[in-house]
N, C-alpha and C. Protein backbone atom coordinates (compact mmCIF):
# COMPACT_ATOMS: atom_id res chain seq x y z
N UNK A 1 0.82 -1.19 0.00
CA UNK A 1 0.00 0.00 0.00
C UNK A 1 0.86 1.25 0.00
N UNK A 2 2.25 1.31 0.72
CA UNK A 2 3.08 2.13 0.68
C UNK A 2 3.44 2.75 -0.23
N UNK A 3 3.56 1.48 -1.12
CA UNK A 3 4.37 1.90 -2.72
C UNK A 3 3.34 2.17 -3.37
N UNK A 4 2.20 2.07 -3.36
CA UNK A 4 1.14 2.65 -4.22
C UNK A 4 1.49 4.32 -4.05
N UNK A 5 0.81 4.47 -2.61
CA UNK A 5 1.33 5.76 -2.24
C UNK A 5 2.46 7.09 -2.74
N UNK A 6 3.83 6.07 -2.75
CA UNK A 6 4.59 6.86 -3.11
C UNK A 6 4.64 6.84 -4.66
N UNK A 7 4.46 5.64 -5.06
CA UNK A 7 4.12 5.66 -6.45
C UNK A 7 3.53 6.97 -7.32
N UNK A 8 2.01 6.97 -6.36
CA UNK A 8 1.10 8.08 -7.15
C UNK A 8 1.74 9.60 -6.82
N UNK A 9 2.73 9.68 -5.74
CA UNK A 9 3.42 10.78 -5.28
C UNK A 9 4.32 11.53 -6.21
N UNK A 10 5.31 10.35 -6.58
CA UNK A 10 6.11 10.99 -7.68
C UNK A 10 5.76 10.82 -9.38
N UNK A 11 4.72 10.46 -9.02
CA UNK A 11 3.64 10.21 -10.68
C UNK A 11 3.29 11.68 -10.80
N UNK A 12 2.74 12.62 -9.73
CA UNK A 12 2.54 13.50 -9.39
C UNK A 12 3.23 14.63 -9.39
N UNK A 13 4.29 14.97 -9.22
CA UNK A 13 5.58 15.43 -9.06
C UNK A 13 6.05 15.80 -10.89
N UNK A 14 5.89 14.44 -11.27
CA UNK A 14 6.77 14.30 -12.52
C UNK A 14 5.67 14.98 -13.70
N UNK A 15 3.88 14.86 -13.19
CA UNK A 15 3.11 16.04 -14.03
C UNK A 15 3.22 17.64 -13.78
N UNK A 16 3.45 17.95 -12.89
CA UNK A 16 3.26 18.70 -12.18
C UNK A 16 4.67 19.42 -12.44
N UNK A 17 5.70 19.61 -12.73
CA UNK A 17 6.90 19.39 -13.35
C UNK A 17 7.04 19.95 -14.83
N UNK A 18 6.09 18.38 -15.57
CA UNK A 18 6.51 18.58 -17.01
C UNK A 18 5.16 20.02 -17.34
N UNK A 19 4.18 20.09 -16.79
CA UNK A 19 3.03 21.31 -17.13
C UNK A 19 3.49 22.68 -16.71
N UNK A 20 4.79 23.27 -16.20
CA UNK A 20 5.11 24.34 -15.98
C UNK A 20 5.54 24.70 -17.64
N UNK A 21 5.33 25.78 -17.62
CA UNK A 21 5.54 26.68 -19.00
C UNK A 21 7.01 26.56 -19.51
N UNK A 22 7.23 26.44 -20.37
CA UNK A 22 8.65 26.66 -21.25
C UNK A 22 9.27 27.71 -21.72
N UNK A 23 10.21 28.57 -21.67
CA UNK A 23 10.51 29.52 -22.84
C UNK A 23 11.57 28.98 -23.89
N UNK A 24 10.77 29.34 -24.71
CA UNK A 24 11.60 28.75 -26.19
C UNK A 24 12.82 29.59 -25.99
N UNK A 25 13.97 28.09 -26.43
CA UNK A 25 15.47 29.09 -26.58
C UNK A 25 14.95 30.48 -27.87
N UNK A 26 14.36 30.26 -29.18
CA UNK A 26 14.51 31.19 -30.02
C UNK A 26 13.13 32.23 -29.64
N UNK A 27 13.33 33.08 -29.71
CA UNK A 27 11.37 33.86 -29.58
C UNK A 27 11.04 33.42 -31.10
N UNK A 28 9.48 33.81 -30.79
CA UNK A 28 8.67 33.51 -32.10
C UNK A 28 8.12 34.72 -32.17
N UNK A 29 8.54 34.92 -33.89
CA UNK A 29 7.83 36.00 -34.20
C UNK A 29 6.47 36.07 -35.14
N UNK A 30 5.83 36.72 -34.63
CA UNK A 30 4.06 36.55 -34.94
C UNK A 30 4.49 37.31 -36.01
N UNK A 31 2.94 37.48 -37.53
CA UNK A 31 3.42 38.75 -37.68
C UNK A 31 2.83 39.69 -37.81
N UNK A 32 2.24 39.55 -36.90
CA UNK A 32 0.45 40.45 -35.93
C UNK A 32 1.24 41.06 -34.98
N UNK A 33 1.93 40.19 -34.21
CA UNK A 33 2.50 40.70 -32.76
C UNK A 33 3.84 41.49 -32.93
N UNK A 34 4.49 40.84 -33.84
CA UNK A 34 6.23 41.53 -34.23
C UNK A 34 7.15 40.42 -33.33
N UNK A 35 7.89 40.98 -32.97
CA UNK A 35 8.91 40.43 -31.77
C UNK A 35 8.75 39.83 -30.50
N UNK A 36 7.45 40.79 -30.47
CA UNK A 36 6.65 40.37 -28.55
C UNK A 36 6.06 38.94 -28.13
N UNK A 37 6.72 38.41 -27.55
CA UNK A 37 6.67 37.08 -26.93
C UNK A 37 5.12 37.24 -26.74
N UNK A 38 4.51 35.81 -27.30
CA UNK A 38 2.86 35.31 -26.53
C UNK A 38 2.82 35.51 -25.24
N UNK A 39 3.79 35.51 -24.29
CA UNK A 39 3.17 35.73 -22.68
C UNK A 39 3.85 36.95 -22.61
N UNK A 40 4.10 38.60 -23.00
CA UNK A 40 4.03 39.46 -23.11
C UNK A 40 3.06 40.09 -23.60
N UNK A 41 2.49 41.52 -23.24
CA UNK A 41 1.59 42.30 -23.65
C UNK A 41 2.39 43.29 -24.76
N UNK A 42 1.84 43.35 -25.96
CA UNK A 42 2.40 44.02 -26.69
C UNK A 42 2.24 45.16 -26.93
N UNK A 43 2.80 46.68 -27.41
CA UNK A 43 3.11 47.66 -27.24
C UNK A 43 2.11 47.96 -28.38
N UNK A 44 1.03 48.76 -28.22
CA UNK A 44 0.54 49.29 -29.40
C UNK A 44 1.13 50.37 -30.01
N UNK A 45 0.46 50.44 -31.74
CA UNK A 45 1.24 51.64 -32.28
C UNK A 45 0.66 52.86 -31.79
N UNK A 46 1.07 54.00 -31.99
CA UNK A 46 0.86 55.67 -31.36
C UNK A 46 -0.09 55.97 -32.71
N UNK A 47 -0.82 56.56 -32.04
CA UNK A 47 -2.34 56.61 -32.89
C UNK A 47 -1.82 58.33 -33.93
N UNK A 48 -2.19 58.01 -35.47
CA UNK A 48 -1.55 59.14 -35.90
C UNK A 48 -2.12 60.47 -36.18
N UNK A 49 -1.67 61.22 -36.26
CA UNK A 49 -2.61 62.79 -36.20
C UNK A 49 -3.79 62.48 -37.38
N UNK A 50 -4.83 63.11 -37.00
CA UNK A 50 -5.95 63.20 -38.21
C UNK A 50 -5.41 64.49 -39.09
N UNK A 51 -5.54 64.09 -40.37
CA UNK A 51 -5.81 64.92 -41.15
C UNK A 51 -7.06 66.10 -41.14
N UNK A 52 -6.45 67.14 -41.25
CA UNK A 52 -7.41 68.46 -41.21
C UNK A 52 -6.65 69.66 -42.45
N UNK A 53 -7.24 69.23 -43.54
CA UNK A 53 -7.03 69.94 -44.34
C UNK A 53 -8.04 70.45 -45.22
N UNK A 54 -9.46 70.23 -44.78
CA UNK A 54 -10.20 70.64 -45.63
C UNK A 54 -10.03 70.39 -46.91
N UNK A 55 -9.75 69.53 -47.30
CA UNK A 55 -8.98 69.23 -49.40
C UNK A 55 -10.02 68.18 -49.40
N UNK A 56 -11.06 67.87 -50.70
CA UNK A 56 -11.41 66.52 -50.84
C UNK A 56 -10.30 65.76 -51.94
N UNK A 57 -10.18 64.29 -51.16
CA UNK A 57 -9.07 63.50 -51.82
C UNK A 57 -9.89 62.82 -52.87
N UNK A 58 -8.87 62.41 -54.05
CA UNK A 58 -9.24 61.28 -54.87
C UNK A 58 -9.80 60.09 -53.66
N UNK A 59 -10.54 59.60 -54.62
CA UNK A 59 -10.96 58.13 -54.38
C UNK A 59 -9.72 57.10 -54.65
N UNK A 60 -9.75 55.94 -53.78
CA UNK A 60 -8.51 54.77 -54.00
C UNK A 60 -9.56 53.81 -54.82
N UNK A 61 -10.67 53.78 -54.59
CA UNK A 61 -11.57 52.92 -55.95
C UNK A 61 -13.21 53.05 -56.15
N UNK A 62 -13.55 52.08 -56.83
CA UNK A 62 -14.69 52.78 -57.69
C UNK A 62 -16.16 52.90 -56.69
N UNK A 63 -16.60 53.96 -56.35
CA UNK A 63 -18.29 53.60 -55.17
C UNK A 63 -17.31 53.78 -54.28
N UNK A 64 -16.03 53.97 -53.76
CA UNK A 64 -15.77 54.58 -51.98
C UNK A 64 -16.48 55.88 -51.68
N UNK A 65 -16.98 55.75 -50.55
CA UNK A 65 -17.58 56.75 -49.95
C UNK A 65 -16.88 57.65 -49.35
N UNK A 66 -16.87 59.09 -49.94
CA UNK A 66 -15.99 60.32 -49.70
C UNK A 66 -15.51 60.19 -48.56
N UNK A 67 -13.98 60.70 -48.50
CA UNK A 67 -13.29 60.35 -46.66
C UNK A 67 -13.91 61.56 -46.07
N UNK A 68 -13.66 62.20 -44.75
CA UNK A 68 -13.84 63.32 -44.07
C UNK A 68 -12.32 64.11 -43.74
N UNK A 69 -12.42 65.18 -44.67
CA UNK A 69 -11.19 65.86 -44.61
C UNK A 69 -10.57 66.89 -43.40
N UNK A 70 -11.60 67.19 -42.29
CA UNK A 70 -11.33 67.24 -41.36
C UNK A 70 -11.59 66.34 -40.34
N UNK A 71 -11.15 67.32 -38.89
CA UNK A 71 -11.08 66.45 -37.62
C UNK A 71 -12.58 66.37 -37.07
N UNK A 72 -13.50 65.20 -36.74
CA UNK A 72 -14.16 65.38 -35.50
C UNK A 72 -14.60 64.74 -34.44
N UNK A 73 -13.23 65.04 -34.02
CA UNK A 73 -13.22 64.77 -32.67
C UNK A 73 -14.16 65.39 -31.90
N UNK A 74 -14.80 64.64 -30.77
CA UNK A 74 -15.97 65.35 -29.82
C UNK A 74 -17.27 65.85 -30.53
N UNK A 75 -17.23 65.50 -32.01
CA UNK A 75 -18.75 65.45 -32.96
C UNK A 75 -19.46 63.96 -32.00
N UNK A 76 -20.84 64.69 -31.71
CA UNK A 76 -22.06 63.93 -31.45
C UNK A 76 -22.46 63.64 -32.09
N UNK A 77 -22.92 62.05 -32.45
CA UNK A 77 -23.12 61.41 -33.31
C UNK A 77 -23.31 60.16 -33.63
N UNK A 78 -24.89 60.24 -32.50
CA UNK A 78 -25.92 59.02 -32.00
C UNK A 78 -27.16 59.58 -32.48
N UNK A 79 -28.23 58.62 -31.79
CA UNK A 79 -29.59 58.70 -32.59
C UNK A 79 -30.30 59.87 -32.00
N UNK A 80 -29.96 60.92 -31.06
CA UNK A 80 -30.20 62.35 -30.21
C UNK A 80 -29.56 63.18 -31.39
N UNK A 81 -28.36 62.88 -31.85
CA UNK A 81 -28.15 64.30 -32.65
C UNK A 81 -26.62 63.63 -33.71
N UNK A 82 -26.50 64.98 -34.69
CA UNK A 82 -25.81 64.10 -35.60
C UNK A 82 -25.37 65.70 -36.33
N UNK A 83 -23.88 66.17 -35.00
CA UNK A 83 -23.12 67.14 -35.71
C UNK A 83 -22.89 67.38 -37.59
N UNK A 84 -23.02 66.27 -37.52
CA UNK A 84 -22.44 66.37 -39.16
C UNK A 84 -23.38 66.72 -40.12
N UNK A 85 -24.60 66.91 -39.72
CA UNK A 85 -25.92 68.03 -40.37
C UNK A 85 -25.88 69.41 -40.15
N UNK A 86 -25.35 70.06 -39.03
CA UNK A 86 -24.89 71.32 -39.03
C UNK A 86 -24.41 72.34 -40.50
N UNK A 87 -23.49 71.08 -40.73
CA UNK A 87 -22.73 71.83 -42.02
C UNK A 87 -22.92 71.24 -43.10
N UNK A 88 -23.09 69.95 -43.57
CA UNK A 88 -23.65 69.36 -44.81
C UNK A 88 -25.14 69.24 -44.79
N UNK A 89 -26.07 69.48 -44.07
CA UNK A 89 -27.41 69.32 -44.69
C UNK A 89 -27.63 69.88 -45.33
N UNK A 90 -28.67 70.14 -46.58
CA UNK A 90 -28.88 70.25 -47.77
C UNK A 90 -29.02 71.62 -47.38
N UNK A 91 -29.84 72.19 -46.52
CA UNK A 91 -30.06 73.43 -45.89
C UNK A 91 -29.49 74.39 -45.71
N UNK A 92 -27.99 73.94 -45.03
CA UNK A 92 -27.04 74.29 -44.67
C UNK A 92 -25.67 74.65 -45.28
N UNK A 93 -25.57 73.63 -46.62
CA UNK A 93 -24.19 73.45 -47.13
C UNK A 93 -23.86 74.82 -47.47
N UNK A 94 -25.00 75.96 -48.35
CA UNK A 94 -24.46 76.70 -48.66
C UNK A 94 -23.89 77.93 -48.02
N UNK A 95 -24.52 77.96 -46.89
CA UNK A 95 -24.09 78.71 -46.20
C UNK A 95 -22.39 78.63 -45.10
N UNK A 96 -22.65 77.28 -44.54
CA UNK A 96 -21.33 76.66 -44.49
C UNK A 96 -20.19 76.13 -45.21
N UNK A 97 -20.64 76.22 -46.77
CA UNK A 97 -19.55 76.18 -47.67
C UNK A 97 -19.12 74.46 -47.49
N UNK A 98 -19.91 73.82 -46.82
CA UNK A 98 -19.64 72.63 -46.75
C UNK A 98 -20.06 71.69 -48.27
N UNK A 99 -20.07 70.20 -48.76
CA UNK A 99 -20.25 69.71 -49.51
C UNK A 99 -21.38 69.05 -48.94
N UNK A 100 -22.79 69.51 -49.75
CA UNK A 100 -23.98 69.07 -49.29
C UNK A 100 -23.97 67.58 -49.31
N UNK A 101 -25.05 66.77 -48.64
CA UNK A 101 -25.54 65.32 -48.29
C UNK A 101 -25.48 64.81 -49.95
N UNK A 102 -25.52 63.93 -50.23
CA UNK A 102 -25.94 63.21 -51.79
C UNK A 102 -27.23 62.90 -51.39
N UNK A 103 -27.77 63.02 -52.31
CA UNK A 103 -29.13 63.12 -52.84
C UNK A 103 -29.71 61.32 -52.72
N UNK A 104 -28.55 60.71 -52.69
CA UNK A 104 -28.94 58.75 -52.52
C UNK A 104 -28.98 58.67 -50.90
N UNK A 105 -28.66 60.00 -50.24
CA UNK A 105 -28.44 59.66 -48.59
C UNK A 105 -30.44 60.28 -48.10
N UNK A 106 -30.96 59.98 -49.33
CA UNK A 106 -32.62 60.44 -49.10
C UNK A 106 -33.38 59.53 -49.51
N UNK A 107 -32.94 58.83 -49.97
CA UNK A 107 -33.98 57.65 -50.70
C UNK A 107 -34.06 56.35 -49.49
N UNK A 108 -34.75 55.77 -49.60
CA UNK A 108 -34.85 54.56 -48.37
C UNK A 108 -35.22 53.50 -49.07
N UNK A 109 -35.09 52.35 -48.48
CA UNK A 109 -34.59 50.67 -49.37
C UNK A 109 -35.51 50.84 -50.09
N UNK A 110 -36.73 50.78 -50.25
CA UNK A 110 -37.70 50.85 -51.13
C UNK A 110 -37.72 51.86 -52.78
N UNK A 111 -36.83 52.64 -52.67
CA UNK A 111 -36.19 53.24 -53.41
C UNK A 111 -37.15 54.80 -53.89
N UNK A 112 -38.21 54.95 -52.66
CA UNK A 112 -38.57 56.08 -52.62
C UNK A 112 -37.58 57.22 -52.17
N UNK A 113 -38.31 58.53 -53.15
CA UNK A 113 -37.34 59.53 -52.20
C UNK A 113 -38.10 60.25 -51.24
N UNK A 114 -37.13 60.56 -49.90
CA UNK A 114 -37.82 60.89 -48.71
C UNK A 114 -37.76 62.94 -48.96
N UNK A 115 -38.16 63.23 -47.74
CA UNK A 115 -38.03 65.13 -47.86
C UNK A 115 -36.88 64.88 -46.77
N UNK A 116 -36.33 64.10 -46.21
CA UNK A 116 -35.28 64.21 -44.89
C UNK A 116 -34.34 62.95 -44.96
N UNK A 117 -33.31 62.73 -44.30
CA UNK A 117 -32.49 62.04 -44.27
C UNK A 117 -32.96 60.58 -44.29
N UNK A 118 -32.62 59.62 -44.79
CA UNK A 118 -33.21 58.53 -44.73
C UNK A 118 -31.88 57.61 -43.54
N UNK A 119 -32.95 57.36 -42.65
CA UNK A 119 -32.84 56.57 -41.20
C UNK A 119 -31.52 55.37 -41.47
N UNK A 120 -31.16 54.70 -42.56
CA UNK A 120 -30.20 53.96 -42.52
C UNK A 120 -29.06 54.87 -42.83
N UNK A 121 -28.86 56.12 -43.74
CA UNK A 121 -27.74 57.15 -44.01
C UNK A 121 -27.42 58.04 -43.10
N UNK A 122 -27.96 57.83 -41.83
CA UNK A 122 -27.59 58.91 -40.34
C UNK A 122 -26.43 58.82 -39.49
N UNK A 123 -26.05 57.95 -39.76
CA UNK A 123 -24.70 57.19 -39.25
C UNK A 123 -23.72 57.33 -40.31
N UNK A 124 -23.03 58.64 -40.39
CA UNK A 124 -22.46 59.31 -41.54
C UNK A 124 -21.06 58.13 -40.97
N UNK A 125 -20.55 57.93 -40.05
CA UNK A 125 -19.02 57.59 -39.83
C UNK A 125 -19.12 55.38 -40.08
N UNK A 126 -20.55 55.21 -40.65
CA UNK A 126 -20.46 53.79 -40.88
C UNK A 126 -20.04 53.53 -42.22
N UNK A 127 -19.51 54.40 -42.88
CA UNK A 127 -19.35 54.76 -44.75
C UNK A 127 -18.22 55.83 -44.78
N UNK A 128 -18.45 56.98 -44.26
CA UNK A 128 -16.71 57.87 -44.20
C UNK A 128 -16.42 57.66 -43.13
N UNK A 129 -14.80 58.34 -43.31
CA UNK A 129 -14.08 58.00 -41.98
C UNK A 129 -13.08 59.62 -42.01
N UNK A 130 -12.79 59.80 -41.60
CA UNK A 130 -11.35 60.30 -41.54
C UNK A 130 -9.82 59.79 -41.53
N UNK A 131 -8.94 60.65 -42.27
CA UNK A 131 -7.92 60.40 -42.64
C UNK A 131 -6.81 60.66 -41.93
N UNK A 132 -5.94 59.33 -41.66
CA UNK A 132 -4.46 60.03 -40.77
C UNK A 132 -3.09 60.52 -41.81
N UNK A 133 -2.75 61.14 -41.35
CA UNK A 133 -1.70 62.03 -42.45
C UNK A 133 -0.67 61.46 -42.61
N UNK A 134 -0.30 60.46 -43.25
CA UNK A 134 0.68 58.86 -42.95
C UNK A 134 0.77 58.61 -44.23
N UNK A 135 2.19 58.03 -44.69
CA UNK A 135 1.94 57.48 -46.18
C UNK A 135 1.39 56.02 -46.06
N UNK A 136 0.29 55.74 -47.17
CA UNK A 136 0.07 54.56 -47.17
C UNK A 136 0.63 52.88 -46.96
N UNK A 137 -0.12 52.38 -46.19
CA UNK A 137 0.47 51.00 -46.30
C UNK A 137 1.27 50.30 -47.42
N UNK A 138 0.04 50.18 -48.84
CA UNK A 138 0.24 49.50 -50.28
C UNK A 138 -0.07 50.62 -50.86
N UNK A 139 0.68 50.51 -52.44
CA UNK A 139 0.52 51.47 -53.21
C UNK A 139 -1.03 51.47 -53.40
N UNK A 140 -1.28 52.34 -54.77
CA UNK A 140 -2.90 51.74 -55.33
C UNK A 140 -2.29 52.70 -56.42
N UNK A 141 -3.03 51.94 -57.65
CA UNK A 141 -2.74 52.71 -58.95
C UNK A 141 -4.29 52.87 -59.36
N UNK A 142 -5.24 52.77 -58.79
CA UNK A 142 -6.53 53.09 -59.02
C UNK A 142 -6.83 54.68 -60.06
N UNK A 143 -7.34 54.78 -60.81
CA UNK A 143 -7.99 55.53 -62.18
C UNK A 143 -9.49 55.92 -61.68
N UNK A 144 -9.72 56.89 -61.18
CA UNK A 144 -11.09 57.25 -61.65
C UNK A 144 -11.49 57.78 -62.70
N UNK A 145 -12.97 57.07 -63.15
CA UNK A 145 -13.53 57.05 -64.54
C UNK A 145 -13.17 58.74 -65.18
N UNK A 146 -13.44 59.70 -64.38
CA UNK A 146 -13.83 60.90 -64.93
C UNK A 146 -12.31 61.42 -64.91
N UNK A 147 -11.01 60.52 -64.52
CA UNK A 147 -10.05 60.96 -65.03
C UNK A 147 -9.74 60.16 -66.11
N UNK A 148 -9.99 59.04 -66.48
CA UNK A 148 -9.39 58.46 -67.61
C UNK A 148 -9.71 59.17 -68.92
N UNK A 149 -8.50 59.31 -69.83
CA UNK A 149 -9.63 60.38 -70.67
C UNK A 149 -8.59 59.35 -72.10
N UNK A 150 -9.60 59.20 -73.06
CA UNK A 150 -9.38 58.19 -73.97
C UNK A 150 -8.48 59.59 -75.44
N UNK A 151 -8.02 58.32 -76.20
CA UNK A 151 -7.29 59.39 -77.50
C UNK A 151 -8.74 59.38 -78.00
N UNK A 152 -9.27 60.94 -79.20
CA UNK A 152 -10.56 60.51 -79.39
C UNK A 152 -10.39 59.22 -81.04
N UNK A 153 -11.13 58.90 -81.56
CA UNK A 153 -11.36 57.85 -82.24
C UNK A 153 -11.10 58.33 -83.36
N UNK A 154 -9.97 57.55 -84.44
CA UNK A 154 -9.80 58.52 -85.68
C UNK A 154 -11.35 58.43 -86.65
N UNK A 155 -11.42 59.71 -87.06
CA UNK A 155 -11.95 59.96 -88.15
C UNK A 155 -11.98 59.14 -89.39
N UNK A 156 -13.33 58.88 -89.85
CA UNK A 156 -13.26 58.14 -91.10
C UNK A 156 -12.97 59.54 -92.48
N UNK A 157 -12.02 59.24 -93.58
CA UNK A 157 -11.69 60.10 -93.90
C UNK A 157 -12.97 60.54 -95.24
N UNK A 158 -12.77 61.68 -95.56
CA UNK A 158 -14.06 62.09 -96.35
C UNK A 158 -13.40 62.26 -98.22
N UNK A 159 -13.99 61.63 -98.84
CA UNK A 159 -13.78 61.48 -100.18
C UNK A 159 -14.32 62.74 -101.21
């Protein structure tokens, strides 16, 4: 009965042992994480200034929804109120010199047009965003249509 005992003792010992954690002689590098060891907390990147230049940018491709060329920070902008009508509502643009609502941000699924904002287009920041002043990740050689401009077509000649 003894040796059972000690038996299950150092049976015990020897799990208890091999289940303590390891550190790999080499680190592993994620390449999500970088350098930072799995049982380290990793260092996030420093969040980069917003762009505030008032400029509208090209599009990177075809149907993106215009970025927001300034900052707004501390814009309210829940189902109580929705800063970003101040200066683009249709009402408003001209006087604020802002770039009025599109005219598709009035129509509702049914494909009527409304007299007021249509209830799924109120949530202006689920479609634009704002821009950080950073050079891009990947290039993009993207063409918008209304810049591509063709040679025109030769002439058939006249006899």
């Amino acid at each position: 009965m003894r040796a059972w005992i000690v038996l299950a003792f150092v049976s015990m010992l020897t799990l208890t042992a091999s289940a303590q954690p390891t550190i790999p002689a080499e680190p592993f590098h994620d390449t999500l994480r970088g350098p930072t060891p799995l049982y380290e907390e990793a260092k996030p990147p420093l969040i980069a200034p917003t762009e505030n230049r008032d400029v509208i940018r090209s599009r990177a491709y075809a149907q993106q929804p215009p970025t927001i060329p300034h900052k707004i920070d501390g814009y309210q902008l829940d189902r109580n109120a929705n800063r970003c009508l101040a200066c683009h509502a249709r009402s408003r643009a001209e006087e604020s010199g802002a770039v009025p609502i599109a005219i598709s941000h009035y129509t509702d699924r049914a494909g009527e047009t409304l007299g007021h904002l249509s209830p799924r287009r109120y949530f202006c920041t689920q479609c634009h965003v704002p821009q950080a002043d950073i050079k891009p990740l990947v290039g993009n050689t993207f063409t918008d249509l209304a810049d591509v401009s063709l040679p025109p077509a030769p002439q058939p000649k006249k006899k």
